[in-house]
PDB file of N, CA and C in Angstrom:
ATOM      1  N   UNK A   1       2.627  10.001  -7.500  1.00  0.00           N
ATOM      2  CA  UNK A   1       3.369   8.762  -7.414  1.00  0.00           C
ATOM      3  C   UNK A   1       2.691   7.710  -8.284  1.00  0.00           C
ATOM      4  N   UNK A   2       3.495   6.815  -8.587  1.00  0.00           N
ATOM      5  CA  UNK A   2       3.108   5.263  -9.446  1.00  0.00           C
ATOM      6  C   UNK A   2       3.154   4.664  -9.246  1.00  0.00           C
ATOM      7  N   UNK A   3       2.537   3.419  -9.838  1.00  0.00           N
ATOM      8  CA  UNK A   3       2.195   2.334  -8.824  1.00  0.00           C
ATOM      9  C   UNK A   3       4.006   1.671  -8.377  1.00  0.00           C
ATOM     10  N   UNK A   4       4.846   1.994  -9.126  1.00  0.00           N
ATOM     11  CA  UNK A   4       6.264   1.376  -9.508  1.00  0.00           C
ATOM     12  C   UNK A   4       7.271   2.422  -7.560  1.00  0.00           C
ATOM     13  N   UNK A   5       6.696   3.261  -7.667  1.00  0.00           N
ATOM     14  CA  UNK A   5       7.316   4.447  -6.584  1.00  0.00           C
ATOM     15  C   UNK A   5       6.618   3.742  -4.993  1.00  0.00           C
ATOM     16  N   UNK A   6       5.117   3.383  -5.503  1.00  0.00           N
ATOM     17  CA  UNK A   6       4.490   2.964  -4.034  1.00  0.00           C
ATOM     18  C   UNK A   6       4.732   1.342  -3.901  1.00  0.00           C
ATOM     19  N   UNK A   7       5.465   0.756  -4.518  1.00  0.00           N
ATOM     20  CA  UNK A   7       6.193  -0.521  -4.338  1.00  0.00           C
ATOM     21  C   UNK A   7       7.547  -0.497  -3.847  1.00  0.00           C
ATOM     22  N   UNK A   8       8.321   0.690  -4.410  1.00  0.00           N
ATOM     23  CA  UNK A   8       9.394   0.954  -3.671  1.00  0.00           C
ATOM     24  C   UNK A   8       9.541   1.326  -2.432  1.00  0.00           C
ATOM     25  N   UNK A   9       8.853   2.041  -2.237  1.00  0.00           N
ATOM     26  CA  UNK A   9       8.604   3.139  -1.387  1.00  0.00           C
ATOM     27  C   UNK A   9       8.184   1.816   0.029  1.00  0.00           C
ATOM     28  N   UNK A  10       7.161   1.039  -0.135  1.00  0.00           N
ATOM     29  CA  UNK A  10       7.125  -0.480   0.597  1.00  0.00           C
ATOM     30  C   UNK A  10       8.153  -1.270   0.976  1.00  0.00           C
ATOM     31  N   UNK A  11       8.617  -1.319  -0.431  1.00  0.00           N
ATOM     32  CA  UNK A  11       9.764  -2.133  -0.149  1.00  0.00           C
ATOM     33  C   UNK A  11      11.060  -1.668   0.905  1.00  0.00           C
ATOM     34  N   UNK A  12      11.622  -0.265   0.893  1.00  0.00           N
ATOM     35  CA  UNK A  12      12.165   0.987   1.647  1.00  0.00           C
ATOM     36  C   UNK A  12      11.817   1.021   3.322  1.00  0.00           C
ATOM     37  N   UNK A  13      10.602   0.797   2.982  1.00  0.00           N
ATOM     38  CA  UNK A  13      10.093   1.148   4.616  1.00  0.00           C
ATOM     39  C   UNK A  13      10.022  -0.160   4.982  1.00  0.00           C
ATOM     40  N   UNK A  14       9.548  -1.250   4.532  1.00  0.00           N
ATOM     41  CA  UNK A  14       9.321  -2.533   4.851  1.00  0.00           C
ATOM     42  C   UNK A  14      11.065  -2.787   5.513  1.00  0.00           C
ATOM     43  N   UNK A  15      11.779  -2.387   4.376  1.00  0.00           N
ATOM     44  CA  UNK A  15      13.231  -3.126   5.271  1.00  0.00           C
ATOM     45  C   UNK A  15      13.714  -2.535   5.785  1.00  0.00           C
ATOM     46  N   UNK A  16      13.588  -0.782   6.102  1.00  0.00           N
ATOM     47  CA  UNK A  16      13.768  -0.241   7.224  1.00  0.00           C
ATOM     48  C   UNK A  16      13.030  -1.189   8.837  1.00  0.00           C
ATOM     49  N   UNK A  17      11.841  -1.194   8.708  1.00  0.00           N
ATOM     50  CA  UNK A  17      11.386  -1.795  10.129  1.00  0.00           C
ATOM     51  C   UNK A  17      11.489  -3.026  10.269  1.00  0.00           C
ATOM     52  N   UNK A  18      12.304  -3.904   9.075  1.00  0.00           N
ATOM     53  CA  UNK A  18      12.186  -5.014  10.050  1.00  0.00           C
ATOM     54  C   UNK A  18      13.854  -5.333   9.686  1.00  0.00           C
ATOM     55  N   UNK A  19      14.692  -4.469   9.689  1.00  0.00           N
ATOM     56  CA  UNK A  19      15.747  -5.120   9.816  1.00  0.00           C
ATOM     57  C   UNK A  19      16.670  -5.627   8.926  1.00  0.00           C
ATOM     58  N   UNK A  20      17.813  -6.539   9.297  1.00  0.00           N
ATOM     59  CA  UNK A  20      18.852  -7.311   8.726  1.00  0.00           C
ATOM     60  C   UNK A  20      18.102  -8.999   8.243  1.00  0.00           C
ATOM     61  N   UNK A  21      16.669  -8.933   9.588  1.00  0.00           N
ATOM     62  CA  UNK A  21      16.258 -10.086   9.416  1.00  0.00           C
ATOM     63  C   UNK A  21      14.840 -10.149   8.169  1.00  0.00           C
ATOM     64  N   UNK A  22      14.872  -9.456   7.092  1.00  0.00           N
ATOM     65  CA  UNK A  22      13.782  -9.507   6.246  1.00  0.00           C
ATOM     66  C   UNK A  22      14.299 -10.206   4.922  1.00  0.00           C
ATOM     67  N   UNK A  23      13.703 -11.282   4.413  1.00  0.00           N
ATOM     68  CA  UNK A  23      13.638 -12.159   3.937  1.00  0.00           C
ATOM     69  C   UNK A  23      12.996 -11.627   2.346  1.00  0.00           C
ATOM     70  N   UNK A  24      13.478 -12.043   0.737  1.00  0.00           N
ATOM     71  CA  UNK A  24      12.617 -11.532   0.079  1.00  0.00           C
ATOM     72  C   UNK A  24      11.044 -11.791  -0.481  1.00  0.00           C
ATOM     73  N   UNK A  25      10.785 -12.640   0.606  1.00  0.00           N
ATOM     74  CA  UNK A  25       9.061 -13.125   1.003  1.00  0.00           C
ATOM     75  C   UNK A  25       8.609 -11.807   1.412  1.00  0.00           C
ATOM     76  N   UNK A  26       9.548 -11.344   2.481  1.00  0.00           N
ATOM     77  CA  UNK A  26       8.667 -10.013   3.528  1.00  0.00           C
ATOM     78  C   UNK A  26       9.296  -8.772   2.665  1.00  0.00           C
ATOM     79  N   UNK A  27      10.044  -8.680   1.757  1.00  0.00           N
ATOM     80  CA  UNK A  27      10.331  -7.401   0.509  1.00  0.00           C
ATOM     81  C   UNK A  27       9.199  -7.560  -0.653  1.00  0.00           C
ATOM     82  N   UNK A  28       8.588  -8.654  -0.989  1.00  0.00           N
ATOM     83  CA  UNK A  28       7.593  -8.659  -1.819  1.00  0.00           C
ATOM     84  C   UNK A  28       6.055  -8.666  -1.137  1.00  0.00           C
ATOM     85  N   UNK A  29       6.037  -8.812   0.011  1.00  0.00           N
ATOM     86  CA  UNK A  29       4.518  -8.424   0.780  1.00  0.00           C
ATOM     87  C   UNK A  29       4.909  -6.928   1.065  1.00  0.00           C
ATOM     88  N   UNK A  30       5.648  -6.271   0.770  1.00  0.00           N
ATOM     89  CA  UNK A  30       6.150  -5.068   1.518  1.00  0.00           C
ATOM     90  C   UNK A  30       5.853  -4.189  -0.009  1.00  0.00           C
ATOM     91  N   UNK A  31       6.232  -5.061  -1.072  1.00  0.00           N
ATOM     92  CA  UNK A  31       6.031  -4.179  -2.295  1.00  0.00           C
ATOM     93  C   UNK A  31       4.587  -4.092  -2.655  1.00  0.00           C
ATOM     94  N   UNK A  32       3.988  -5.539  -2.221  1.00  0.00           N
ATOM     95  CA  UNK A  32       2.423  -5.472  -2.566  1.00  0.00           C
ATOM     96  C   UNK A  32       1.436  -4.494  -1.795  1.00  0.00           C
ATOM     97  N   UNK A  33       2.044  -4.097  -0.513  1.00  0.00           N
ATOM     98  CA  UNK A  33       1.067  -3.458   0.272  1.00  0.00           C
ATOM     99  C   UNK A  33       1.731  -2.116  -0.259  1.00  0.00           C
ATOM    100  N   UNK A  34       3.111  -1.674  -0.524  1.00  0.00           N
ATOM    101  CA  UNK A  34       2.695  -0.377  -1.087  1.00  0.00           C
ATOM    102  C   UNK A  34       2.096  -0.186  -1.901  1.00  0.00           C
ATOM    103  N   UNK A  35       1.838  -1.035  -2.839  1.00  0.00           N
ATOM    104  CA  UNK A  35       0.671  -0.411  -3.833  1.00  0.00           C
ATOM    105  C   UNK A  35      -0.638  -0.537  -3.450  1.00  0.00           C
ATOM    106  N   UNK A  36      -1.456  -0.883  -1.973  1.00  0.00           N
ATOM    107  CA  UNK A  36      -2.382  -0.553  -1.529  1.00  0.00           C
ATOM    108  C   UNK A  36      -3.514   0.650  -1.584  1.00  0.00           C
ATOM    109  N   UNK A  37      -2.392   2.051  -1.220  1.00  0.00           N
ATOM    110  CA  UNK A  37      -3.290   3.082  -1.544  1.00  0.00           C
ATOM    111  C   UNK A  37      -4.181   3.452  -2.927  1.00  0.00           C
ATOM    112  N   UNK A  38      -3.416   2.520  -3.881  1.00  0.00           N
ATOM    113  CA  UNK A  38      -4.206   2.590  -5.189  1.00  0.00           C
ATOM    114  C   UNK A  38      -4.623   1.037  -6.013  1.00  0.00           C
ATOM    115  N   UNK A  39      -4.939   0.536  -4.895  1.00  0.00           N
ATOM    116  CA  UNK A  39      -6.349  -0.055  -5.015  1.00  0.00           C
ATOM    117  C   UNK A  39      -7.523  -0.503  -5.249  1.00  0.00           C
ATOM    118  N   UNK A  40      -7.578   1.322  -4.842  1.00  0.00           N
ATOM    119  CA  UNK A  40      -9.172   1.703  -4.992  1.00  0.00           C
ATOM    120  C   UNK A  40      -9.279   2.266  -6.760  1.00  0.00           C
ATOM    121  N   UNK A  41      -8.502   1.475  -7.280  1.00  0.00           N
ATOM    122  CA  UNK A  41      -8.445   1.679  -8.866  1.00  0.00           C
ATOM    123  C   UNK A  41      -9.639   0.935  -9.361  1.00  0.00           C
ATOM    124  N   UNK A  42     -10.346   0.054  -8.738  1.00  0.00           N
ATOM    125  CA  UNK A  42     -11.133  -0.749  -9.018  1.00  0.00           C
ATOM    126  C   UNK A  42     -12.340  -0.130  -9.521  1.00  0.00           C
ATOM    127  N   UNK A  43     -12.648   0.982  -8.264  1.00  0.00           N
ATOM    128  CA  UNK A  43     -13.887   1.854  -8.745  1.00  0.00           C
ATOM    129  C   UNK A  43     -13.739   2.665 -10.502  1.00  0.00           C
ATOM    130  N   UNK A  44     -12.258   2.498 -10.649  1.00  0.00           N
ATOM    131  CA  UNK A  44     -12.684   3.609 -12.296  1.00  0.00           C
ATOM    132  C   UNK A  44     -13.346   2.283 -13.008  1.00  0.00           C
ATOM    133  N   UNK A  45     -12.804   1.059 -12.892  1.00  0.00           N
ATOM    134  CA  UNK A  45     -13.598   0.132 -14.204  1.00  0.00           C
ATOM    135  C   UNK A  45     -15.376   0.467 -13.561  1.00  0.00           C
ATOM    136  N   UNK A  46     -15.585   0.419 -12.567  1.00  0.00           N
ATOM    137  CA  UNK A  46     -17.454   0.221 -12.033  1.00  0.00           C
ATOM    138  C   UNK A  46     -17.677   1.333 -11.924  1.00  0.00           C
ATOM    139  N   UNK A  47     -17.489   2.341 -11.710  1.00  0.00           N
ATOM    140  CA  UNK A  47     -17.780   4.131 -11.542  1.00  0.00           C
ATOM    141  C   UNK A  47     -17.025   4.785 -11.403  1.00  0.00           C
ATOM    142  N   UNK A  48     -16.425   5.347 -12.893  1.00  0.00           N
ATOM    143  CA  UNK A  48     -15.773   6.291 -12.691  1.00  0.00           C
ATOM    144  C   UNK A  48     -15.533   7.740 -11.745  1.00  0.00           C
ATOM    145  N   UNK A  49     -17.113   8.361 -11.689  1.00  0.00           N
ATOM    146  CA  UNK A  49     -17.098   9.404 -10.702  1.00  0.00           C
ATOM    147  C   UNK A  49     -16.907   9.048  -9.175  1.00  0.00           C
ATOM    148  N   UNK A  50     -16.940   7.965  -8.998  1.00  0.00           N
ATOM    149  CA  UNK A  50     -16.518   7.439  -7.538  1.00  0.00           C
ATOM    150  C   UNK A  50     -15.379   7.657  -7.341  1.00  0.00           C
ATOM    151  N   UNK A  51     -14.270   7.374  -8.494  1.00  0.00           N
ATOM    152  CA  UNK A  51     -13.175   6.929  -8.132  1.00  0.00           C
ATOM    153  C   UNK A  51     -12.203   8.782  -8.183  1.00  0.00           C
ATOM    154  N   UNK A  52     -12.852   9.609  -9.220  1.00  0.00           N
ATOM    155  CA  UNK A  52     -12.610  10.791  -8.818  1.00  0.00           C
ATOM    156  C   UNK A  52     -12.907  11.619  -7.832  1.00  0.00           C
ATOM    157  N   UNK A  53     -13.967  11.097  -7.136  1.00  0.00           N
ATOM    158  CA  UNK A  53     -14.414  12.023  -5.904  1.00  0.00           C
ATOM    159  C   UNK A  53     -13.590  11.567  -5.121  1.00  0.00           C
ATOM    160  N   UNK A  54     -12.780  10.127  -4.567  1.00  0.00           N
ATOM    161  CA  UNK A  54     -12.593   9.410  -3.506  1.00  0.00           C
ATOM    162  C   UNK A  54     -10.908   8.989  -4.009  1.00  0.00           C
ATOM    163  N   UNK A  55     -10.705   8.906  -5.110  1.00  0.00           N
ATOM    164  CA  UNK A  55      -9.243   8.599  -5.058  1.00  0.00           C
ATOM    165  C   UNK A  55      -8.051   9.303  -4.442  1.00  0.00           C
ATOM    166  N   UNK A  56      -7.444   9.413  -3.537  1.00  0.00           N
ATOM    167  CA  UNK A  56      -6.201  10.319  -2.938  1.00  0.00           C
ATOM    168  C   UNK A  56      -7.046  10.938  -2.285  1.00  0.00           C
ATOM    169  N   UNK A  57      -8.271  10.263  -1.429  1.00  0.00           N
ATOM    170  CA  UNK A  57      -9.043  10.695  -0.143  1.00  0.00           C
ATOM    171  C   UNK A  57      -8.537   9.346   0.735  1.00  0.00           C
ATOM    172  N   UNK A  58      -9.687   8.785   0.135  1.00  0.00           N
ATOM    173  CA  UNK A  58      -9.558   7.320   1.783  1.00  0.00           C
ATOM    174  C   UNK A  58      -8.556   6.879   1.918  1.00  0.00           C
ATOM    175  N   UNK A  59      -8.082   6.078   0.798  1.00  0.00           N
ATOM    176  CA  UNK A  59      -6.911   5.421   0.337  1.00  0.00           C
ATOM    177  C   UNK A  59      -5.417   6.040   0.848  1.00  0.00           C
ATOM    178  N   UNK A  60      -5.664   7.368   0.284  1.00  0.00           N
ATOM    179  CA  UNK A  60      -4.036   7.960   0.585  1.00  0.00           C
ATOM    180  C   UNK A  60      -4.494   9.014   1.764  1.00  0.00           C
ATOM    181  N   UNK A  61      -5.414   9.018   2.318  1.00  0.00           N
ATOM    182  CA  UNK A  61      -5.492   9.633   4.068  1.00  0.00           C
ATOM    183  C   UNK A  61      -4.873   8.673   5.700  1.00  0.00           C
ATOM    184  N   UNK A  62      -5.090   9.248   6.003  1.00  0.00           N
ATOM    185  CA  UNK A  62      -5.096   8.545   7.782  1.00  0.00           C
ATOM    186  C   UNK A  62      -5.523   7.270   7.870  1.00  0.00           C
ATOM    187  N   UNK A  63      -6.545   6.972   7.084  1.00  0.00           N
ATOM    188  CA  UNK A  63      -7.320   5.981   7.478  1.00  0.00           C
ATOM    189  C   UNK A  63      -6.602   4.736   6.549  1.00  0.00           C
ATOM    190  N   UNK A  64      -6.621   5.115   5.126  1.00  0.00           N
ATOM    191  CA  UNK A  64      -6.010   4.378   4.320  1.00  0.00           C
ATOM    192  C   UNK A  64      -4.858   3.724   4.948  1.00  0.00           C
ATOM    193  N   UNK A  65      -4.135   4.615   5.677  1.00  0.00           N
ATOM    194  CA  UNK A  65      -2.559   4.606   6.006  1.00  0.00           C
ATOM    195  C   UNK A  65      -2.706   3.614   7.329  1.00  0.00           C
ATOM    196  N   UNK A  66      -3.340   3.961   8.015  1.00  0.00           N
ATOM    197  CA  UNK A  66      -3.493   2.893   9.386  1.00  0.00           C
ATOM    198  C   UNK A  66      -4.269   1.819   8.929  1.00  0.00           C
ATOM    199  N   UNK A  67      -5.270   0.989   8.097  1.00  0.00           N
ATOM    200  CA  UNK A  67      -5.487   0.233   7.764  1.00  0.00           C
ATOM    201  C   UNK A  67      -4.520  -0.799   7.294  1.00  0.00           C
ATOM    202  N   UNK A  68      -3.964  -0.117   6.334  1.00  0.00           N
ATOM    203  CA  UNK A  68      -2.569  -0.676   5.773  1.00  0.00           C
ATOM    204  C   UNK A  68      -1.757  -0.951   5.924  1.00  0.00           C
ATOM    205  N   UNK A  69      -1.575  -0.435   7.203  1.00  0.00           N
ATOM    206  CA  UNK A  69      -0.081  -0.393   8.130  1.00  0.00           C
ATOM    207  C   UNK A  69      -0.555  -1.790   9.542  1.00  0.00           C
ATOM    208  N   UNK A  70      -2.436  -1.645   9.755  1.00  0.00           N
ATOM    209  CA  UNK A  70      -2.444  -2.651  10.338  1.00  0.00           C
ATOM    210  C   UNK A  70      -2.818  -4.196  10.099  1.00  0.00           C
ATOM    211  N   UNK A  71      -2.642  -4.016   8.518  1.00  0.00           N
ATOM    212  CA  UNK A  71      -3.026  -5.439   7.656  1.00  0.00           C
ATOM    213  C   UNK A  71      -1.178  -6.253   7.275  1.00  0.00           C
ATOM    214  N   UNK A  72      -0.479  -4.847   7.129  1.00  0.00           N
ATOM    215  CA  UNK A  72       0.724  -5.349   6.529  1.00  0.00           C
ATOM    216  C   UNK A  72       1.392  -6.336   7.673  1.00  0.00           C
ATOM    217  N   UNK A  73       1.121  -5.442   8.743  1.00  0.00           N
ATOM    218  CA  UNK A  73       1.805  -5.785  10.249  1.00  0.00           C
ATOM    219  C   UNK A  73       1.353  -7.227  10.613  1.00  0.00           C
ATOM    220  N   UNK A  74       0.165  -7.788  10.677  1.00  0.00           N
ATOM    221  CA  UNK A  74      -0.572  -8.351  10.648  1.00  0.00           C
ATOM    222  C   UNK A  74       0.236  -9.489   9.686  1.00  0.00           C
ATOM    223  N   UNK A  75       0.170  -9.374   8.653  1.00  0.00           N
ATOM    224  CA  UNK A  75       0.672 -10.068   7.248  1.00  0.00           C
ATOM    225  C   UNK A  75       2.001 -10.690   8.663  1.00  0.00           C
ATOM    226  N   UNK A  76       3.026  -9.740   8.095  1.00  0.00           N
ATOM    227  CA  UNK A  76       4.273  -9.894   8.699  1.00  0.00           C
ATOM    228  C   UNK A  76       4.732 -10.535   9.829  1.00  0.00           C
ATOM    229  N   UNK A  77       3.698 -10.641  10.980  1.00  0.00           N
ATOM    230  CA  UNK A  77       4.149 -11.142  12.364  1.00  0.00           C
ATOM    231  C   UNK A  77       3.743 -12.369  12.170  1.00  0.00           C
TER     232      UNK A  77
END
């Protein structure tokens, strides 16, 4: 996926859960947090081998996913 798919893909789910009542304030926090899981893009500019050992680990695991899901939520309410 790209960063263009995990904005959609936000945006998709974002206005699935909240409704008729989502505003395009809460479609553009919805696009920003899908591109969350890649992120951790930061590590290729400071260490590259970091970002290959760990990219589409933390980020796009369990953990990534519930972090994200409890920052967006967070954002949103």
């Amino acid at each position: 996926m790209n960063g263009i798919f995990h904005a959609g893909a936000g945006v998709v789910i974002g206005g699935l859960a909240l409704g008729g009542n989502a505003t395009s304030a809460d479609f553009a926090i919805c696009a920003v947090a899908g591109t969350a899981p890649d992120w951790d893009a930061i590590l290729l500019a400071v260490h590259k081998p970091h970002y290959q050992n760990y990219h589409r680990t933390v980020t796009h695991g369990f953990i990534g996913l519930t972090v994200g899901g409890v920052l967006a939520a967070a954002v949103l309410s």
